[in-house]
N, C-alpha and C. Protein backbone atom coordinates (compact mmCIF):
# COMPACT_ATOMS: atom_id res chain seq x y z
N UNK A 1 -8.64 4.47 31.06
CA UNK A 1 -7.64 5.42 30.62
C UNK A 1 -6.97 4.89 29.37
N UNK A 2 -6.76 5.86 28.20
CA UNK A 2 -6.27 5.54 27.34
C UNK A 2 -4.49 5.15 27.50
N UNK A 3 -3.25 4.37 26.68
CA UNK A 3 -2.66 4.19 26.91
C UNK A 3 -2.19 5.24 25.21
N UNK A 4 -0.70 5.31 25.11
CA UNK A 4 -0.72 6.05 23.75
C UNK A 4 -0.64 5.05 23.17
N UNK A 5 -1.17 5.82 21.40
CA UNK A 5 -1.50 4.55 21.08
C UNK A 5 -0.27 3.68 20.53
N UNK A 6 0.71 4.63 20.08
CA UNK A 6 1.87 3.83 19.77
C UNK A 6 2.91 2.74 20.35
N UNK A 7 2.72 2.68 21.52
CA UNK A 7 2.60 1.89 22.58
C UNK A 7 2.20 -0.12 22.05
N UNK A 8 2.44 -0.63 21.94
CA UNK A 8 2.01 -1.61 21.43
C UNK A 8 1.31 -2.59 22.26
N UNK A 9 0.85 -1.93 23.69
CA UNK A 9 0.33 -2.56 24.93
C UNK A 9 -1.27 -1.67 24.54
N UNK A 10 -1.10 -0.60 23.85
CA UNK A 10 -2.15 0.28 23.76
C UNK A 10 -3.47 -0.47 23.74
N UNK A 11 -5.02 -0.25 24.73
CA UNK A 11 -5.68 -0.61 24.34
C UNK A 11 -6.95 0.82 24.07
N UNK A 12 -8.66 -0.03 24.01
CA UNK A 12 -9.67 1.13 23.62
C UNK A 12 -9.76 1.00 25.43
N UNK A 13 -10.76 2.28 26.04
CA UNK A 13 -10.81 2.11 26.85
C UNK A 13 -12.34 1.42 27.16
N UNK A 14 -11.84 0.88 28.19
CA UNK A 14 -12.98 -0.64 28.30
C UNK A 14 -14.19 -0.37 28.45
N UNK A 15 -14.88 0.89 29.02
CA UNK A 15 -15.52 1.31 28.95
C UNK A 15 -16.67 1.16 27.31
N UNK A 16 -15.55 1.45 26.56
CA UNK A 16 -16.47 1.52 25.06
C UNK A 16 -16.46 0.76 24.30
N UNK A 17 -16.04 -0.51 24.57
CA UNK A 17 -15.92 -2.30 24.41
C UNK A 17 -16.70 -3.33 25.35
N UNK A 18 -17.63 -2.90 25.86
CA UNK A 18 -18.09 -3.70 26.52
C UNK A 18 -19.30 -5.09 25.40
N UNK A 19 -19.80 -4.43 24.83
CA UNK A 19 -20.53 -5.24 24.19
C UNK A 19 -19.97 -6.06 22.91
N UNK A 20 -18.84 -5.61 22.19
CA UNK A 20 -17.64 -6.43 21.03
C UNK A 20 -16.83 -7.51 21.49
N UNK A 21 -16.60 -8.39 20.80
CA UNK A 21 -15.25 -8.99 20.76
C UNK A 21 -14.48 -8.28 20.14
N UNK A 22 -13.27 -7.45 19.96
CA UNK A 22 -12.52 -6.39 19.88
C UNK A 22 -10.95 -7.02 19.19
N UNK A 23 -10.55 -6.37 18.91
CA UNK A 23 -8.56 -6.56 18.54
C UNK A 23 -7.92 -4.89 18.70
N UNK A 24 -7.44 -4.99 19.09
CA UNK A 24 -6.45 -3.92 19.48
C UNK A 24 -5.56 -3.72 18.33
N UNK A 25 -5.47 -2.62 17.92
CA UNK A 25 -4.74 -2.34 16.30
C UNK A 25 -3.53 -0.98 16.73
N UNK A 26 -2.55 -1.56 17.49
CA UNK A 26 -1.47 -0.84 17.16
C UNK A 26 -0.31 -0.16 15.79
N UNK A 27 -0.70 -1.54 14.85
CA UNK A 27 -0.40 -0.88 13.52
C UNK A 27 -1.57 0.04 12.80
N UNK A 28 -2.51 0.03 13.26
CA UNK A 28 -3.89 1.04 12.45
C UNK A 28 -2.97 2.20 13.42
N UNK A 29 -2.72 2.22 14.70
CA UNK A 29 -2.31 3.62 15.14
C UNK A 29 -0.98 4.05 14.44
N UNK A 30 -0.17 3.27 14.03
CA UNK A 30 0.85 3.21 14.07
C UNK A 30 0.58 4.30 12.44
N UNK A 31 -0.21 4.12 11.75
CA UNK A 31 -0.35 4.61 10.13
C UNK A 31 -1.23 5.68 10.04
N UNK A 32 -2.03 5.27 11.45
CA UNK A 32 -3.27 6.84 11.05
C UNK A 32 -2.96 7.57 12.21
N UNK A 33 -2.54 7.31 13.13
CA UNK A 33 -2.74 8.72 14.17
C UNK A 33 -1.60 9.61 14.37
N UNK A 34 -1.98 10.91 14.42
CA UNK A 34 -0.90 12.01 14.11
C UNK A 34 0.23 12.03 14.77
N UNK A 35 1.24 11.77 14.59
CA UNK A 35 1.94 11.64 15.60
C UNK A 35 2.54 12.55 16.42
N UNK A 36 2.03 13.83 16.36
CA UNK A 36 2.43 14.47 17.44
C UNK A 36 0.96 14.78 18.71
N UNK A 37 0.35 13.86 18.08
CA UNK A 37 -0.79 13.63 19.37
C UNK A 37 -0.79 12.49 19.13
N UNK A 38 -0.44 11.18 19.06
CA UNK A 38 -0.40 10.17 18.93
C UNK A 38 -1.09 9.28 20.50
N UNK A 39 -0.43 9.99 21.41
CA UNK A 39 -0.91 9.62 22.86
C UNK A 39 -2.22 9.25 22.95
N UNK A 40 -2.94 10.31 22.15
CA UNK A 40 -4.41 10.13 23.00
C UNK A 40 -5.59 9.30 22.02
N UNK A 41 -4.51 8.53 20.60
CA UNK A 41 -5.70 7.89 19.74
C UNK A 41 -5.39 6.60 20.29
N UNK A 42 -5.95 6.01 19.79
CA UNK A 42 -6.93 4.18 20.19
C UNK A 42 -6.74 4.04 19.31
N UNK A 43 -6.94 2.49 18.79
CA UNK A 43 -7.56 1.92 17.50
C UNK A 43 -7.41 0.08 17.84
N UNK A 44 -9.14 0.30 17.34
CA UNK A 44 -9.16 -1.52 17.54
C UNK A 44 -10.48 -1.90 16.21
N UNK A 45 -10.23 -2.94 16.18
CA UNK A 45 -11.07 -3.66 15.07
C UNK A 45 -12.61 -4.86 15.44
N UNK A 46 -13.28 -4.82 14.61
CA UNK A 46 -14.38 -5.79 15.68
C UNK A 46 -14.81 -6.23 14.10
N UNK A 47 -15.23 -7.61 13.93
CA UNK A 47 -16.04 -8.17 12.79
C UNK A 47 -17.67 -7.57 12.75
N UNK A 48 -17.39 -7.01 13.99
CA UNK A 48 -19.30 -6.62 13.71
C UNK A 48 -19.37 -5.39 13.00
N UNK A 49 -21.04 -5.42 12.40
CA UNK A 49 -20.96 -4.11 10.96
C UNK A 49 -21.22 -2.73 11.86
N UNK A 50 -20.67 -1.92 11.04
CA UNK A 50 -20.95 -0.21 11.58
C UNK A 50 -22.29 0.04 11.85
N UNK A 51 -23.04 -0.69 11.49
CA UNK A 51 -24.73 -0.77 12.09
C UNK A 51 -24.73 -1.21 13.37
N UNK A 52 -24.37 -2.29 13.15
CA UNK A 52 -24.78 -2.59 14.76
C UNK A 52 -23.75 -2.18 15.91
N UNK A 53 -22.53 -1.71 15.79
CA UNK A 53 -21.31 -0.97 16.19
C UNK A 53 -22.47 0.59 16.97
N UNK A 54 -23.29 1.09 15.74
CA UNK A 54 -23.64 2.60 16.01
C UNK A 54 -24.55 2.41 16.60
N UNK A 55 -25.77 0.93 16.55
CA UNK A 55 -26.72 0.67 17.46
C UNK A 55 -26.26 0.81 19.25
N UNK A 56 -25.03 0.48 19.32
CA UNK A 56 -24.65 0.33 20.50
C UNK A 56 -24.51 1.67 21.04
N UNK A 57 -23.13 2.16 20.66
CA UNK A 57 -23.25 3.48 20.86
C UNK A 57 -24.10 4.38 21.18
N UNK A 58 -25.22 4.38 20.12
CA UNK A 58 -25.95 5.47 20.15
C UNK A 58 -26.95 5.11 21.35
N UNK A 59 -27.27 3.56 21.67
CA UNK A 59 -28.15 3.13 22.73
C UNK A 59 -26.99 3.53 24.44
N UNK A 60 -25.95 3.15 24.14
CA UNK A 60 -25.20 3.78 25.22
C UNK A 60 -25.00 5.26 25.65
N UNK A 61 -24.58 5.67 24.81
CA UNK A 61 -24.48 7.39 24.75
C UNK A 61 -25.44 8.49 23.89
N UNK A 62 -26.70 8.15 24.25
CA UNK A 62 -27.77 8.97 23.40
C UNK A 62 -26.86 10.25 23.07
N UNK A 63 -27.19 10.16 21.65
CA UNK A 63 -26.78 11.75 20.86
C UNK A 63 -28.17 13.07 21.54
N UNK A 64 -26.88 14.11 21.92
CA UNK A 64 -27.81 15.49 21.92
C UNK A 64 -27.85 16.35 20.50
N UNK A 65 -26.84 15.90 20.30
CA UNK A 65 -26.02 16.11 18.51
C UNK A 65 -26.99 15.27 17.72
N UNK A 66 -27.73 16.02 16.68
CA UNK A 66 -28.84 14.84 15.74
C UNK A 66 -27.74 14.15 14.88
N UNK A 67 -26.22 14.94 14.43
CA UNK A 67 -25.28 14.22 13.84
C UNK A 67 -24.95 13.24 13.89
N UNK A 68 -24.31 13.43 15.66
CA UNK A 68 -23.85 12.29 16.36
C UNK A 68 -24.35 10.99 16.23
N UNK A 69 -23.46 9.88 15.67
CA UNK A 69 -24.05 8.32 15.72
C UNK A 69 -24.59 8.49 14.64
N UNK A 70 -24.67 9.17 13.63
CA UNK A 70 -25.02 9.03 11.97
C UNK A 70 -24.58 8.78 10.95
N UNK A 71 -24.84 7.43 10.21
CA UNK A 71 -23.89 6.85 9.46
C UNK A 71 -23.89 7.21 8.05
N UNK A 72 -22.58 8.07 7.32
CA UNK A 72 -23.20 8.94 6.38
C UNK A 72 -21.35 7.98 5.56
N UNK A 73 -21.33 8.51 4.29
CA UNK A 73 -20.53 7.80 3.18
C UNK A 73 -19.50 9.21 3.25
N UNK A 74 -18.21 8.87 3.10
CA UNK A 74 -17.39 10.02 3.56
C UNK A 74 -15.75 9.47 2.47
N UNK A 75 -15.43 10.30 1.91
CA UNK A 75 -14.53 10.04 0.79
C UNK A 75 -13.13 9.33 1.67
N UNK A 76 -12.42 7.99 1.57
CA UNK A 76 -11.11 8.07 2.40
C UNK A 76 -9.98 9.07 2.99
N UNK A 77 -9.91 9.77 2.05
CA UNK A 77 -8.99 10.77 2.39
C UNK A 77 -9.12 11.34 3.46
N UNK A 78 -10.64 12.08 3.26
CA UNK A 78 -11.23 13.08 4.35
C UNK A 78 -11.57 12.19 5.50
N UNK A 79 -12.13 10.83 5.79
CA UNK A 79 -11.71 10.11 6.75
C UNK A 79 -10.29 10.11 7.44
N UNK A 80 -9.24 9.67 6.90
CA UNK A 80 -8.57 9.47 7.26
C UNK A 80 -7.02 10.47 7.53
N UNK A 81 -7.90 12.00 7.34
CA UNK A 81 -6.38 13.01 6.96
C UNK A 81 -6.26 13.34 8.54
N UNK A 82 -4.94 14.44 8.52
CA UNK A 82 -4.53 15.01 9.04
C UNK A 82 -3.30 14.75 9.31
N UNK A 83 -2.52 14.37 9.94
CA UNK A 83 -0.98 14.75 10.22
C UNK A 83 -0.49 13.26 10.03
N UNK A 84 -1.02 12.63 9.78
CA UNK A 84 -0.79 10.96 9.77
C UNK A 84 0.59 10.33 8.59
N UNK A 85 0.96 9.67 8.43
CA UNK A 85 2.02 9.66 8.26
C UNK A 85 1.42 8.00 7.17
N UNK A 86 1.12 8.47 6.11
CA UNK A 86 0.65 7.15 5.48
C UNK A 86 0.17 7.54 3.60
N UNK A 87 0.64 6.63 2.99
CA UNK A 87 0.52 6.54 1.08
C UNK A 87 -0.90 6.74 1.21
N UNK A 88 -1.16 8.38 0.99
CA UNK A 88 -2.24 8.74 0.27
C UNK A 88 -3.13 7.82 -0.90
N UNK A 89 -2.56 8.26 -1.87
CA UNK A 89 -2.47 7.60 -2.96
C UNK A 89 -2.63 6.03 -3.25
N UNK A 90 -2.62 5.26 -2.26
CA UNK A 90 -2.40 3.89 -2.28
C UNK A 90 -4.09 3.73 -1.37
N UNK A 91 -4.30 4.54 -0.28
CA UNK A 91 -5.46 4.57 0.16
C UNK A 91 -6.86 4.83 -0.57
N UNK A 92 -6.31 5.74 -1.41
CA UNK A 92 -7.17 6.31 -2.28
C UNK A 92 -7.53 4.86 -2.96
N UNK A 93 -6.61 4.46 -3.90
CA UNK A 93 -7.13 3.39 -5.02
C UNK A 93 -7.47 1.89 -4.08
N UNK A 94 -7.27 1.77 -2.91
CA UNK A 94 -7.74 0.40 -2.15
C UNK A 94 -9.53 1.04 -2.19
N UNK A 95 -9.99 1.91 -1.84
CA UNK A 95 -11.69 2.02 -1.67
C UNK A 95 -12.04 2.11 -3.20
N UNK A 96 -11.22 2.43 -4.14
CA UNK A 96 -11.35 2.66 -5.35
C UNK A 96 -12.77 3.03 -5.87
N UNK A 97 -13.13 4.16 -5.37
CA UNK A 97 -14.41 5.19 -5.60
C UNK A 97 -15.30 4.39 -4.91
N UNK A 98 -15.57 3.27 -4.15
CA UNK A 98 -16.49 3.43 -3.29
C UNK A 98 -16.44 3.17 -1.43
N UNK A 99 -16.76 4.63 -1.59
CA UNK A 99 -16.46 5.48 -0.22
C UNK A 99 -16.92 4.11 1.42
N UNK A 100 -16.18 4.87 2.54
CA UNK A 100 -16.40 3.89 3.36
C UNK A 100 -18.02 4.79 4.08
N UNK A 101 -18.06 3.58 4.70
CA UNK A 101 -19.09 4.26 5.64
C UNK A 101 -18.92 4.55 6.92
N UNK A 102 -19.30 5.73 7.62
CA UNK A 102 -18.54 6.53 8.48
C UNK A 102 -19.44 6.48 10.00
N UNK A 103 -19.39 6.63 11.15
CA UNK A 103 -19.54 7.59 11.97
C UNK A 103 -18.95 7.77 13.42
N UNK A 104 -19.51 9.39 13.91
CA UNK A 104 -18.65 9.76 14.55
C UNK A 104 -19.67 10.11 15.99
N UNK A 105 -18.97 9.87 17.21
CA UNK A 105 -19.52 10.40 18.18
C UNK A 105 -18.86 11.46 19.37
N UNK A 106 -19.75 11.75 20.41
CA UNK A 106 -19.13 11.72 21.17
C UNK A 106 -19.11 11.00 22.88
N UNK A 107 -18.31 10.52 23.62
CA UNK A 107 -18.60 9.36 24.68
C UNK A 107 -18.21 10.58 26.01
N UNK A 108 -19.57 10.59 26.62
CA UNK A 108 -19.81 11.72 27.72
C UNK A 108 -19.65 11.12 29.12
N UNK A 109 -18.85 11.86 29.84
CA UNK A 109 -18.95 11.44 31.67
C UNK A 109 -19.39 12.27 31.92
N UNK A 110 -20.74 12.46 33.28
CA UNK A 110 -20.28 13.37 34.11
C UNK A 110 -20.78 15.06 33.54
N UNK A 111 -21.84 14.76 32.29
CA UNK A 111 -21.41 16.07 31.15
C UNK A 111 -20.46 16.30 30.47
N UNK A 112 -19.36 15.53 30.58
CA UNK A 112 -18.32 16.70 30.17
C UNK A 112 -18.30 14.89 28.65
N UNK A 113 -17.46 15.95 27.96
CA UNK A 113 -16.89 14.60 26.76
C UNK A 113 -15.33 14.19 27.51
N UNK A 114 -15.64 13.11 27.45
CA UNK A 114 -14.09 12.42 27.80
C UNK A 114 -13.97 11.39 26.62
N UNK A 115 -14.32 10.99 25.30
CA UNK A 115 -13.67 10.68 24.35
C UNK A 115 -14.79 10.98 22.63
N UNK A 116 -14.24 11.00 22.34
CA UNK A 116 -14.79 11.43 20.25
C UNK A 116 -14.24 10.18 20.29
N UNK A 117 -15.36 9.42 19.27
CA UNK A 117 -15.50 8.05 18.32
C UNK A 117 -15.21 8.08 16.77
N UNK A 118 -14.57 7.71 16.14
CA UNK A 118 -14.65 7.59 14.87
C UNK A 118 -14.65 5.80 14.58
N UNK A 119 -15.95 5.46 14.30
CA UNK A 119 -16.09 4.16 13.07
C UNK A 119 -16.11 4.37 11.69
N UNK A 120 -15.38 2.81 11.51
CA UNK A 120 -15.13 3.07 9.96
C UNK A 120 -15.36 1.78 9.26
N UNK A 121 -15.88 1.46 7.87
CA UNK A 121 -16.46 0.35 7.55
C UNK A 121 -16.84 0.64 5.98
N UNK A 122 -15.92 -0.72 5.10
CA UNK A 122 -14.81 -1.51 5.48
C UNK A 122 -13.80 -0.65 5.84
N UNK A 123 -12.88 -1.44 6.50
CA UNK A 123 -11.50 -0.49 6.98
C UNK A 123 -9.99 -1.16 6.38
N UNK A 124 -9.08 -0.28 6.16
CA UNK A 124 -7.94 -1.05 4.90
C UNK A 124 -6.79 -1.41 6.41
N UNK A 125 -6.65 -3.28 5.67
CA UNK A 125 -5.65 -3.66 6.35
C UNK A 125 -4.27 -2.36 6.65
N UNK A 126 -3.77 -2.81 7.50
CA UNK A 126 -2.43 -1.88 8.26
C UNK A 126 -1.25 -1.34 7.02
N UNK A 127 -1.53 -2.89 5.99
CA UNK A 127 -0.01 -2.57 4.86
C UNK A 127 -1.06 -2.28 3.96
N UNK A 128 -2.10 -1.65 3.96
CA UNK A 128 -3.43 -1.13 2.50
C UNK A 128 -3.00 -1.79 1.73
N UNK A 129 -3.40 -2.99 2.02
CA UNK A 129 -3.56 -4.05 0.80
C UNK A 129 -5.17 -4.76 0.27
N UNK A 130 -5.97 -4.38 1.52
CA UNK A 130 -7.14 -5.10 1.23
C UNK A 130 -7.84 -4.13 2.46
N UNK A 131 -8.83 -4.43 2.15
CA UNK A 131 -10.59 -4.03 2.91
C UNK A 131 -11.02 -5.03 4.08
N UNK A 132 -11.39 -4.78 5.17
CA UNK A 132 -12.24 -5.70 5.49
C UNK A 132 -12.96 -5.39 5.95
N UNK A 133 -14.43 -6.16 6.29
CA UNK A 133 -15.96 -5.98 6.00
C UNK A 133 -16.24 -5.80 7.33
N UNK A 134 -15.13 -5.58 8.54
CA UNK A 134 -15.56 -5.28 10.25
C UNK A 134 -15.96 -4.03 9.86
N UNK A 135 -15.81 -3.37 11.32
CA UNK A 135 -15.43 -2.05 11.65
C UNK A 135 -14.23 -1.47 12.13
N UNK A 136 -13.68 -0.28 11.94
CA UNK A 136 -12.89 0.23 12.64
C UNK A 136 -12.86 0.92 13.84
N UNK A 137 -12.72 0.81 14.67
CA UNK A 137 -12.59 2.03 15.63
C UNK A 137 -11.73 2.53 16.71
N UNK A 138 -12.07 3.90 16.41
CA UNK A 138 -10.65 5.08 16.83
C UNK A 138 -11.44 5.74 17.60
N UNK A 139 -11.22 5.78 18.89
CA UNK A 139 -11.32 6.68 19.85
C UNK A 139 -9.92 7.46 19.93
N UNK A 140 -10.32 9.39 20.27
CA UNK A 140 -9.63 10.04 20.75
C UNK A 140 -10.08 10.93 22.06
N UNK A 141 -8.94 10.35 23.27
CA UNK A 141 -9.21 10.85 24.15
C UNK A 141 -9.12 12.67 24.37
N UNK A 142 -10.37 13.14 24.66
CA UNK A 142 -10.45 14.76 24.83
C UNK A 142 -9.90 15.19 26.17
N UNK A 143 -10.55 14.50 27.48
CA UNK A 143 -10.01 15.02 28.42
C UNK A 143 -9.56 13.51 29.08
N UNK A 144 -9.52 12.99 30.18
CA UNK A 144 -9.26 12.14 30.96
C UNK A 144 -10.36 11.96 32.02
N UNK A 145 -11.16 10.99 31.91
CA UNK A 145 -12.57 10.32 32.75
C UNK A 145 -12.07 10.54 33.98
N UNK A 146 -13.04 11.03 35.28
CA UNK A 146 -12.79 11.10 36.55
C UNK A 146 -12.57 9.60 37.21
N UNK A 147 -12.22 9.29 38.17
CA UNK A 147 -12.34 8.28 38.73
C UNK A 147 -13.19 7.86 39.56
């Protein structure tokens, strides 16, 4: 179960960390997730590359989606918009025209989706001061996993 993420106990749910050494990024939530759904995003960091991040994934949760688990180059902005509360403009010039590399899934119980994946790689420290060469990743919880 996800915790919110603003929460500073917040973690990913363990489920989709099993194979990383992981960090828990309450300031990544704290800058990117919307805050009037703030509850249901994640965010943790791993040194390993978005390749082998999506190897996992995609070997865990086969895509029915040919999208799904496809690692495509995606401008920051459009990564990172929506209701978020963070210097555009400052994001923009940290990738400074070259785009991160992206992808997105979805993590299925049961049939049903109980969380959407977003990796991200490189991903900008918390105060966008610098890049680093892990991955990012943001799970948002859709529904709540049965027990």
């Amino acid at each position: 179960m996800c915790r919110p993420a603003r929460d500073y106990n917040a973690r990913i749910p363990a489920v989709l960390l099993v194979a990383f050494v992981t960090t828990v990024s309450p300031a990544h939530a704290a800058l990117f997730a919307p805050p009037a759904r703030a509850s249901r995003f994640a965010f943790a960091t791993t040194r390993e590359t978005v390749d082998r991040v999506v190897a996992y994934y995609r070997g865990r949760w086969p895509p029915e989606d040919p999208r799904s688990w496809k690692i495509v180059t995606s401008g920051p902005l459009d990564v990172f918009d929506g209701a978020a509360l963070f210097d555009r403009a400052r994001l923009a010039r940290l990738y400074a025209g070259k785009p991160p590399r992206i992808a997105r899934g979805p993590i299925t119980e049961k049939g049903r989706v109980t969380h959407t994946v977003l990796l991200v790689s490189p991903y900008p420290e918390p105060d966008l001061e610098r890049l680093n060469p892990g991955t990012l990743i943001m799970t948002v919880t859709v529904v709540e996993p049965s027990p």
